[in-house]
C-alpha atoms as a PDB file:
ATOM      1  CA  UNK A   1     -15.297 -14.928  18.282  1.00  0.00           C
ATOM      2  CA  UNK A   2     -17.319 -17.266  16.048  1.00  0.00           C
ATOM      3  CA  UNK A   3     -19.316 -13.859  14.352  1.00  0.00           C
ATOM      4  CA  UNK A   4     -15.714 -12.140  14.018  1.00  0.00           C
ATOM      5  CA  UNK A   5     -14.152 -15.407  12.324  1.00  0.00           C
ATOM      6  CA  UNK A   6     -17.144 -15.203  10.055  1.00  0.00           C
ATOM      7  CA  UNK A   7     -16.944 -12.026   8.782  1.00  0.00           C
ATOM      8  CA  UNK A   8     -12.877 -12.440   8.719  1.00  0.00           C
ATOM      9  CA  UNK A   9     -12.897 -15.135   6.380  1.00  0.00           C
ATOM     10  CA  UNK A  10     -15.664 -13.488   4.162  1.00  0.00           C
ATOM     11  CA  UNK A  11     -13.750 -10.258   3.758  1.00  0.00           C
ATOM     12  CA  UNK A  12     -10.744 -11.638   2.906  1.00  0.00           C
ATOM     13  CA  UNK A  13     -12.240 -14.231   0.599  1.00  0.00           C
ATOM     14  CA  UNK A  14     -14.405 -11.075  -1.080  1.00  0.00           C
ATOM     15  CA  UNK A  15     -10.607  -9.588  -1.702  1.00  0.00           C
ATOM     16  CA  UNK A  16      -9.317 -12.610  -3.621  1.00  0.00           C
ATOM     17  CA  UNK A  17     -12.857 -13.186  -6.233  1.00  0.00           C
ATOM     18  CA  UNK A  18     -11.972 -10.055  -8.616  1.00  0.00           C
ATOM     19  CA  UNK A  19      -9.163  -8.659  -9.719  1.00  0.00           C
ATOM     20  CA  UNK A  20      -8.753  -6.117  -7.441  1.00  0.00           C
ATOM     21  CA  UNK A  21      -6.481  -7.790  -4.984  1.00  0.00           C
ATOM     22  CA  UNK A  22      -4.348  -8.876  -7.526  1.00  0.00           C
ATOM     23  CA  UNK A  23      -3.998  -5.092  -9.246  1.00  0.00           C
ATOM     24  CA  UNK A  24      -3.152  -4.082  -5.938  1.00  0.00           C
ATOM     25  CA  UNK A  25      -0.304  -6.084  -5.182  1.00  0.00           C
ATOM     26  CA  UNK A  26       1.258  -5.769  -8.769  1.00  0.00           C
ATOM     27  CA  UNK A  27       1.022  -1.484  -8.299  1.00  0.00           C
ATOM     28  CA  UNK A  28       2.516  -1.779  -4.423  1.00  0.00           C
ATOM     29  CA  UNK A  29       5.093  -3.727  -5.620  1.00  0.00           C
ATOM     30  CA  UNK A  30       6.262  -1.938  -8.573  1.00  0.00           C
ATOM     31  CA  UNK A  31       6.015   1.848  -6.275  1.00  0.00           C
ATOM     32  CA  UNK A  32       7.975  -0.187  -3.530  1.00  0.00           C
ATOM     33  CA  UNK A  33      10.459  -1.138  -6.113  1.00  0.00           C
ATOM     34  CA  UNK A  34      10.716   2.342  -8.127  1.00  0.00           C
ATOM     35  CA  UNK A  35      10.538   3.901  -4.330  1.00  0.00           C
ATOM     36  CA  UNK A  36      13.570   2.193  -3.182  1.00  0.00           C
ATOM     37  CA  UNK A  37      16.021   1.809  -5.905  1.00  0.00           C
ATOM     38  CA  UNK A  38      15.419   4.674  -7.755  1.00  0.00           C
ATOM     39  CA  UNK A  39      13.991   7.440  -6.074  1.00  0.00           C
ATOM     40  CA  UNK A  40      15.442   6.365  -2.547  1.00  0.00           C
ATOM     41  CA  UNK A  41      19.258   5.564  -4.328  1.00  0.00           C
ATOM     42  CA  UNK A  42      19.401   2.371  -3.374  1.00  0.00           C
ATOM     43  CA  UNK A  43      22.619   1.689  -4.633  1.00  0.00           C
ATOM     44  CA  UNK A  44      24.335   5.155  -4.477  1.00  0.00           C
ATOM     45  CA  UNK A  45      24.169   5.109  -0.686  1.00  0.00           C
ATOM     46  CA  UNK A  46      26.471   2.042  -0.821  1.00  0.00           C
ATOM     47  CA  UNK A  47      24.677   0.555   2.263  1.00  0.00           C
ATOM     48  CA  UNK A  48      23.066  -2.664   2.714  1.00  0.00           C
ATOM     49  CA  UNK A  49      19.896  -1.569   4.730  1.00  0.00           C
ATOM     50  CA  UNK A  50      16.328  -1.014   3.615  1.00  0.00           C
ATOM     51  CA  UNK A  51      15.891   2.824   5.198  1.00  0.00           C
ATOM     52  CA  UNK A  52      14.835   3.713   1.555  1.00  0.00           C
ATOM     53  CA  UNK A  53      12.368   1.429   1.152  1.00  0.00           C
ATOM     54  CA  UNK A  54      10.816   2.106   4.567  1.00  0.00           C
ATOM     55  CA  UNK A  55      10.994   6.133   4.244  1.00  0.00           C
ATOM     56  CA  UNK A  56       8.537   5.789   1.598  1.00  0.00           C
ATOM     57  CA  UNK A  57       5.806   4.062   3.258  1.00  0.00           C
ATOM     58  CA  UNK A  58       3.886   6.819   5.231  1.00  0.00           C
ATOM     59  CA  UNK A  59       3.674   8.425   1.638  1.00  0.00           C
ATOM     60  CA  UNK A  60       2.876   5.580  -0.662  1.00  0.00           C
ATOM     61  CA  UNK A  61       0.323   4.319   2.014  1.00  0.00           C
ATOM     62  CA  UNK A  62      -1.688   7.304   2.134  1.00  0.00           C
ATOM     63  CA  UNK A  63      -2.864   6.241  -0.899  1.00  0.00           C
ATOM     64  CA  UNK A  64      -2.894   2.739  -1.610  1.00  0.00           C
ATOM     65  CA  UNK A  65      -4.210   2.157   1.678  1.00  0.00           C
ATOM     66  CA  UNK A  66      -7.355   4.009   2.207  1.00  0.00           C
ATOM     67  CA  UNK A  67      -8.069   2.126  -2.008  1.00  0.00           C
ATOM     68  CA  UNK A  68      -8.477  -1.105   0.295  1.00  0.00           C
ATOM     69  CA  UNK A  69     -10.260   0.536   2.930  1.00  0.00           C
ATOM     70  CA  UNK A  70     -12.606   2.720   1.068  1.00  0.00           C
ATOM     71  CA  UNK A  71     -14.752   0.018  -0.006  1.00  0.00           C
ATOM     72  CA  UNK A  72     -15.579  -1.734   3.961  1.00  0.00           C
ATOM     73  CA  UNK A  73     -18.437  -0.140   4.504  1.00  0.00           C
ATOM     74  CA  UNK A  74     -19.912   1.542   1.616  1.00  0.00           C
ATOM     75  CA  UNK A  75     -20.159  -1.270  -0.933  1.00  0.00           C
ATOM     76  CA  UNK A  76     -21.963  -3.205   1.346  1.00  0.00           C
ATOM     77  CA  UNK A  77     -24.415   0.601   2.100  1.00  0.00           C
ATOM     78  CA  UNK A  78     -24.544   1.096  -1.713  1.00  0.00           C
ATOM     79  CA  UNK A  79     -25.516  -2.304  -2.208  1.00  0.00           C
ATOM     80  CA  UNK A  80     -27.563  -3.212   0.344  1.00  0.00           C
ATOM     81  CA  UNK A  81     -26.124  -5.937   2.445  1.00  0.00           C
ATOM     82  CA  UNK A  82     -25.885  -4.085   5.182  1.00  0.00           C
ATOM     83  CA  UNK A  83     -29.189  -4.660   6.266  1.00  0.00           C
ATOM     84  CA  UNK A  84     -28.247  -8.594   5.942  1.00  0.00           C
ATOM     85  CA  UNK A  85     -25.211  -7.939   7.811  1.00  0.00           C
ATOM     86  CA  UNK A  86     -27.355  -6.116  10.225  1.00  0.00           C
ATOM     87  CA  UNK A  87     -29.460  -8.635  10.920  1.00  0.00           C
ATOM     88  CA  UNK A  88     -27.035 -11.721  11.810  1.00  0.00           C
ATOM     89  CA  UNK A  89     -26.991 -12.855  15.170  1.00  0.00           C
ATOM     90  CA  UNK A  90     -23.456 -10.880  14.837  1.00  0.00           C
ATOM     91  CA  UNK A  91     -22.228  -7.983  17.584  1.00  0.00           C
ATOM     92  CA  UNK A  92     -20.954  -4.659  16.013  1.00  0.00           C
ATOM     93  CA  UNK A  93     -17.719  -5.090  17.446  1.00  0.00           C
ATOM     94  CA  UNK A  94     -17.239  -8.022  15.697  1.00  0.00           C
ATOM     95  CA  UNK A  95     -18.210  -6.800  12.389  1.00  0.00           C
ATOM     96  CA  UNK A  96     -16.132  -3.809  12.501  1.00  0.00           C
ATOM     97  CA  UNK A  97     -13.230  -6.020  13.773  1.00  0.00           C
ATOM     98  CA  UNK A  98     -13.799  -9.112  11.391  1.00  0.00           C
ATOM     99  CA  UNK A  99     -13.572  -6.555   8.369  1.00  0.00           C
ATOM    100  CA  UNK A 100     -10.787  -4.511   9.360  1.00  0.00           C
ATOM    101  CA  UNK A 101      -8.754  -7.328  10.521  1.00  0.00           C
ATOM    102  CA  UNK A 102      -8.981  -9.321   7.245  1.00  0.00           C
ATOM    103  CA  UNK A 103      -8.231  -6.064   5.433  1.00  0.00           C
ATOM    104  CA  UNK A 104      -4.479  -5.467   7.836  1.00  0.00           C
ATOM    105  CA  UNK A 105      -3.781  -9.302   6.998  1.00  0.00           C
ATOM    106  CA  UNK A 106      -4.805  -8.362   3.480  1.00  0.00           C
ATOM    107  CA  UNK A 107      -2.163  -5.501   3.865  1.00  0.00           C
ATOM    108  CA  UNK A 108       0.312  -7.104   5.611  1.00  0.00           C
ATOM    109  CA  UNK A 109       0.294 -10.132   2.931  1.00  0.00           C
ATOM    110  CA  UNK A 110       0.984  -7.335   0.259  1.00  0.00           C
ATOM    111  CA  UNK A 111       4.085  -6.654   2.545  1.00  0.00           C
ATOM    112  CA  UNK A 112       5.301  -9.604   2.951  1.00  0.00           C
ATOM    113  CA  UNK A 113       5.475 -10.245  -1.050  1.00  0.00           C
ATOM    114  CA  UNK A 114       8.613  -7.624  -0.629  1.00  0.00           C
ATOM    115  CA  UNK A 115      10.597 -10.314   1.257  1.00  0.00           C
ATOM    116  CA  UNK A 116      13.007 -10.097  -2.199  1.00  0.00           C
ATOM    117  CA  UNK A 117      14.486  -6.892  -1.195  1.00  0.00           C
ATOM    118  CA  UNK A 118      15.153  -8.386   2.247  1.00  0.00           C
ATOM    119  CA  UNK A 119      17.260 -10.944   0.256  1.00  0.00           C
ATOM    120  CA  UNK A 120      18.684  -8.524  -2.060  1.00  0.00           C
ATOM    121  CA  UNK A 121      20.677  -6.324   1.401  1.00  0.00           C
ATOM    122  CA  UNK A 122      21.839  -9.769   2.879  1.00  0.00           C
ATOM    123  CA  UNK A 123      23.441 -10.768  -0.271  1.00  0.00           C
ATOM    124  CA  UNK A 124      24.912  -7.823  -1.039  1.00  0.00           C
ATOM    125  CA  UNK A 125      26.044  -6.809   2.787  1.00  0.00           C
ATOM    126  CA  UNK A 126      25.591  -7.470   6.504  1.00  0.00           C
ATOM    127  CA  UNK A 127      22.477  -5.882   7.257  1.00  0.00           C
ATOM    128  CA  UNK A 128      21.115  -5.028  10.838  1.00  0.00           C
ATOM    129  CA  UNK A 129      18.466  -7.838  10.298  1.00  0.00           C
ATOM    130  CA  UNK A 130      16.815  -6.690  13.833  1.00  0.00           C
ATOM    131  CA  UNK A 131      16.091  -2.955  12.246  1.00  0.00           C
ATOM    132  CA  UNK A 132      14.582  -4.530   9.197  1.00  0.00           C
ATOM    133  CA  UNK A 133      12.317  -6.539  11.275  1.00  0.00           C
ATOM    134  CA  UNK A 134      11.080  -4.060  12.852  1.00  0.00           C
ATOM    135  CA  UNK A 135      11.083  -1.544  10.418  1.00  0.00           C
ATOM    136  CA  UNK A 136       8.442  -4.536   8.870  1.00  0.00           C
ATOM    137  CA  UNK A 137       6.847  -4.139  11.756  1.00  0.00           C
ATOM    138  CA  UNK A 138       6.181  -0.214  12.238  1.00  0.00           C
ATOM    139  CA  UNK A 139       5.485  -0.357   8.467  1.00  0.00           C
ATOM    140  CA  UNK A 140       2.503  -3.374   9.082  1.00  0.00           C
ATOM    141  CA  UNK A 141       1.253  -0.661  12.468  1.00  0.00           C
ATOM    142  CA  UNK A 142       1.405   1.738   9.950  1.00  0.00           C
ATOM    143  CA  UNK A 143      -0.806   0.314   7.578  1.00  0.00           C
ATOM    144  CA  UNK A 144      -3.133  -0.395  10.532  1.00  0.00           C
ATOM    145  CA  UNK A 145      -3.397   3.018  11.338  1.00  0.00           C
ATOM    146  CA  UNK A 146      -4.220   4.126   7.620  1.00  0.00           C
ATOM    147  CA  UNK A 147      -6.835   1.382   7.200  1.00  0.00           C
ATOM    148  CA  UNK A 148      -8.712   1.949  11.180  1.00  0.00           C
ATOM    149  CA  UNK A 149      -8.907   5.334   9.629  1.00  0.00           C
ATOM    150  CA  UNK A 150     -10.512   4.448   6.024  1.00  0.00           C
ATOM    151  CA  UNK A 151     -12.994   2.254   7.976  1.00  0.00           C
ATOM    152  CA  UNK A 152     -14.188   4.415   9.402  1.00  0.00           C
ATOM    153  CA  UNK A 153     -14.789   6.925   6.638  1.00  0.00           C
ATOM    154  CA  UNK A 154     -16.035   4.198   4.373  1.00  0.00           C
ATOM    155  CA  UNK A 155     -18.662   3.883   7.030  1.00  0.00           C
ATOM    156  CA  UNK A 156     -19.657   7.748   7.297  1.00  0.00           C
ATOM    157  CA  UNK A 157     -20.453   7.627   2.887  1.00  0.00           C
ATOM    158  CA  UNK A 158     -22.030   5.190   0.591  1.00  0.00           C
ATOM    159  CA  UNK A 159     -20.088   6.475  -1.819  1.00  0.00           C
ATOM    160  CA  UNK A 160     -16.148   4.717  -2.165  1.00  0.00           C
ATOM    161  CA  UNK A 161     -14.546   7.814  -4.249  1.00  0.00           C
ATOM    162  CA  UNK A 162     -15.916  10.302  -1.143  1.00  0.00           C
ATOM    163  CA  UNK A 163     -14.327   7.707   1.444  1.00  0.00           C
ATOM    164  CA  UNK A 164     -11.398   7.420  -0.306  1.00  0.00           C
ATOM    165  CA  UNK A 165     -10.918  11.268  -0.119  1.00  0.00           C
ATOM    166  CA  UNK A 166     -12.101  11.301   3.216  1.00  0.00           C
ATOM    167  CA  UNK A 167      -9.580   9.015   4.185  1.00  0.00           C
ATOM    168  CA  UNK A 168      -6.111  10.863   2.336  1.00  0.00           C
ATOM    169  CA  UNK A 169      -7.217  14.066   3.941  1.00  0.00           C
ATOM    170  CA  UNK A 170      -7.676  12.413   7.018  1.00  0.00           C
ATOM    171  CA  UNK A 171      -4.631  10.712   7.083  1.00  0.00           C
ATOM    172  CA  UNK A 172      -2.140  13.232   5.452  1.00  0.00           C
ATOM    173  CA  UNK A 173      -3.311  15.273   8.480  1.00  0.00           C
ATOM    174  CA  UNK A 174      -1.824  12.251  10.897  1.00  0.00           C
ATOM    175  CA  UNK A 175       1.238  12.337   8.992  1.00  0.00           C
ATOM    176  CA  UNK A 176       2.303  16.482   8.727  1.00  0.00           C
ATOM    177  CA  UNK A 177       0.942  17.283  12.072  1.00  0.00           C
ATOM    178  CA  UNK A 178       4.677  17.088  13.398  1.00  0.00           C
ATOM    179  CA  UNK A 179       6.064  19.169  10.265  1.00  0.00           C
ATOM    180  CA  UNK A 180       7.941  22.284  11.403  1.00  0.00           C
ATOM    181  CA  UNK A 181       5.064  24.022   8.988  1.00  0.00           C
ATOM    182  CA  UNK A 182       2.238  23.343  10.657  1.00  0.00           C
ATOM    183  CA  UNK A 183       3.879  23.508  14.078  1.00  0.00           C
ATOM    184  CA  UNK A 184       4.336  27.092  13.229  1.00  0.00           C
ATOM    185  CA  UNK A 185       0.905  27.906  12.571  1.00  0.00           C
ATOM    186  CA  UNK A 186       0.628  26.991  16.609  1.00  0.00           C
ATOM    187  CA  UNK A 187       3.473  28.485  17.966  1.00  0.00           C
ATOM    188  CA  UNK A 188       3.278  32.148  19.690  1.00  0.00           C
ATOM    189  CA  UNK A 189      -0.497  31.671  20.774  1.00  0.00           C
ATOM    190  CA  UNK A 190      -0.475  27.837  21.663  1.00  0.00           C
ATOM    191  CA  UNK A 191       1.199  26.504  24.831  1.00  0.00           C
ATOM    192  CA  UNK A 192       4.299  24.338  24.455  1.00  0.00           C
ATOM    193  CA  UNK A 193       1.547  21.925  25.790  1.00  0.00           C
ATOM    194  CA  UNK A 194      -0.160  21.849  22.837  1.00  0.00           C
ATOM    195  CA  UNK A 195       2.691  21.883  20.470  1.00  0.00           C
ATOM    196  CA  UNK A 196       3.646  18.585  22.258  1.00  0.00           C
ATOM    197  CA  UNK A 197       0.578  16.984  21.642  1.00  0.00           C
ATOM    198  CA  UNK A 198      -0.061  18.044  18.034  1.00  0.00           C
ATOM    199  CA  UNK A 199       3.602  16.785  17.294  1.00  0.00           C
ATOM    200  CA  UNK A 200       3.048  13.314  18.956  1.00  0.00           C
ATOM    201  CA  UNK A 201       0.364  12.895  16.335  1.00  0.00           C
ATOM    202  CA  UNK A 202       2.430  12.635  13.716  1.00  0.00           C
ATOM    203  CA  UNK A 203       2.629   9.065  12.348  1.00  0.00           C
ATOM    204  CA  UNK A 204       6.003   9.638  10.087  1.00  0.00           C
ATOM    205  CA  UNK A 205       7.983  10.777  13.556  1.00  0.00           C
ATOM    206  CA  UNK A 206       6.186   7.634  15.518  1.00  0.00           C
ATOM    207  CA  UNK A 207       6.909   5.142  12.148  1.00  0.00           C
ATOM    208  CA  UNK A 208      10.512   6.871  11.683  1.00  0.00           C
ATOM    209  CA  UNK A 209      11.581   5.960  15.103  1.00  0.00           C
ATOM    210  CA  UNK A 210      10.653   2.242  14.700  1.00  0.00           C
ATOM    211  CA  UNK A 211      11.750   1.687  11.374  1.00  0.00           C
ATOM    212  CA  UNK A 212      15.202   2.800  12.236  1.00  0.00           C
ATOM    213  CA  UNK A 213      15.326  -0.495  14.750  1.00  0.00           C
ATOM    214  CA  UNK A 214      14.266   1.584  18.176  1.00  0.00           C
ATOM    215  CA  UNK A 215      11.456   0.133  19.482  1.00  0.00           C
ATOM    216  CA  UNK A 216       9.614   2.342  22.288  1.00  0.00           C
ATOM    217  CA  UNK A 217       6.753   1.171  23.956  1.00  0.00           C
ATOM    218  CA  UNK A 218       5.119   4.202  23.716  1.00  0.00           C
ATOM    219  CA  UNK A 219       5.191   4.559  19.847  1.00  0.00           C
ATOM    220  CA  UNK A 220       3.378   0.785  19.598  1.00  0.00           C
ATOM    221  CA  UNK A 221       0.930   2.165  22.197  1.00  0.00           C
ATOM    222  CA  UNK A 222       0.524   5.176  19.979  1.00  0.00           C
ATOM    223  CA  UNK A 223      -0.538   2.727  17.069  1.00  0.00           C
ATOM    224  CA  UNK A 224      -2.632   0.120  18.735  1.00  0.00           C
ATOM    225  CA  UNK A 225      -4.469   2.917  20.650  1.00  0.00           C
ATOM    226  CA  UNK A 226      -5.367   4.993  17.629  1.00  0.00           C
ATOM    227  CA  UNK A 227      -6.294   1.865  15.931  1.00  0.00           C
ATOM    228  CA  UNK A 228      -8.932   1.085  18.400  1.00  0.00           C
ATOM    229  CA  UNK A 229      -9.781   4.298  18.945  1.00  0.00           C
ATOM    230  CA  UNK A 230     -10.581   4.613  15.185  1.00  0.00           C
ATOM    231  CA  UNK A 231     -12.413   1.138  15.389  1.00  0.00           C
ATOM    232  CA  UNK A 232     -14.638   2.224  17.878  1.00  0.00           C
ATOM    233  CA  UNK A 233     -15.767   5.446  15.844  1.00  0.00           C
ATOM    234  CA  UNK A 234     -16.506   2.976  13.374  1.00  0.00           C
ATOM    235  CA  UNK A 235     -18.849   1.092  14.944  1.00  0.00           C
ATOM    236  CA  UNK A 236     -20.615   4.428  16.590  1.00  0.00           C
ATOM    237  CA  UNK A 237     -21.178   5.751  12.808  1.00  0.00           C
ATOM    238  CA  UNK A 238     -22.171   2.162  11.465  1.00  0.00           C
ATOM    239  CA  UNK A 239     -24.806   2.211  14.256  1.00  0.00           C
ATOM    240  CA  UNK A 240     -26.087   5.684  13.755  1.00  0.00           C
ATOM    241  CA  UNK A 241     -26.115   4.899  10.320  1.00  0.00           C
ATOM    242  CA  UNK A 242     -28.270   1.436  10.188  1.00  0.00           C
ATOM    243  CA  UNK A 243     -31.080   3.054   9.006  1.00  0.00           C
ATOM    244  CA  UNK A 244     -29.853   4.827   6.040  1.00  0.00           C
END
């Protein structure tokens, strides 16, 4: 716990010394704006909810996302602290965990900087205050899925522009695998089995579901478990890859 609280604090530090945190937050909160009030018509749907802003998450995180995650492991390949890192009386578990957990806080800050909008629906109506808590919630599992993802890519290249592309093609696969479109490209060979499980991949039906206030224990199972699952690929290519 000591190693992972190291490293935690030390990423999330690293986030705050350039600019880059900051340009990050300004652009996610001027999409999440635009997202919501004018592409989502905010206030032409004459309801006091946030549905808009949430529908536009899977799509605006598969790329602002995997720009925080890209960098994890391959800055510290391309510059060579990874040997340092390497060399700490630190497990490999908690160096995967330290980083990736500072980065979802780092995430789930930028999310919390939207708490205007919350403000905005209860002033101008009686919001379900419930579905937007949750809907905060899906969106912050969400996130967590995009970024488990990105680590791990980051950690496969040296190279942050390959990991970031890496990690959108990766992820935009997660989030169409339930689309009637590729679904078709299954059906008439595939067994409904299979259909079933390619469709339960899809993070927009999982995030969908828990956005619009219905919380099922399966779909939070579906996000911590691909989250670790993604964590511990991580730390398999970080370890193959020491010596590179």
């Amino acid at each position: 716990m000591m190693g992972l609280s190291v490293v935690f604090k030390r990423e999330l530090a690293s986030y705050f010394a350039t600019p880059l945190a900051y340009v990050f937050l300004v652009i996610f909160l001027v999409m999440a704006g635009v997202f919501t009030f004018y592409l989502g018509g905010f206030f032409e749907r004459g309801q006091a909810d946030l549905q808009p802003f949430f529908n536009f998450h899977p799509w605006l995180y598969l790329f602002l996302i995997p720009a925080i995650g890209m960098r994890l492991w391959s800055e510290e390949r391309k510059s060579g602290t990874i040997e340092l890192l390497m060399t700490l009386p630190i497990s490999r578990t908690a160096s995967v965990l330290g980083k990736f957990l500072a980065a979802w806080v780092f995430a789930g800050l930028a999310l919390l900087l939207t708490f205007p909008m919350v403000i905005t629906v209860n002033y101008l109506g009686n919001p379900d205050n419930g579905a937007i808590i949750t809907g905060y919630l899906g969106s912050w599992l969400l996130a967590g899925g995009y970024l488990a993802i990105a680590s791990c890519m980051s950690a496969l290249t040296r190279n942050q522009v390959i990991a970031f592309i890496l990690a959108v093609a990766t992820c935009f696969v997660f989030v169409v695998s339930g689309f009637p479109l590729v679904l078709d490209a299954f059906n008439g060979w595939a067994p409904q089995s299979v259909l079933d499980a390619v469709s339960s991949l899809s993070f927009l039906i999982r995030f969908q579901a828990i956005s619009q206030g219905v919380v099922d224990l399966r779909d939070l199972l579906y996000f911590l478990s691909l989250i670790a699952a993604w964590l511990a690929a991580t730390a398999v290519v970080v370890d193959l890859k020491k010596a590179d």
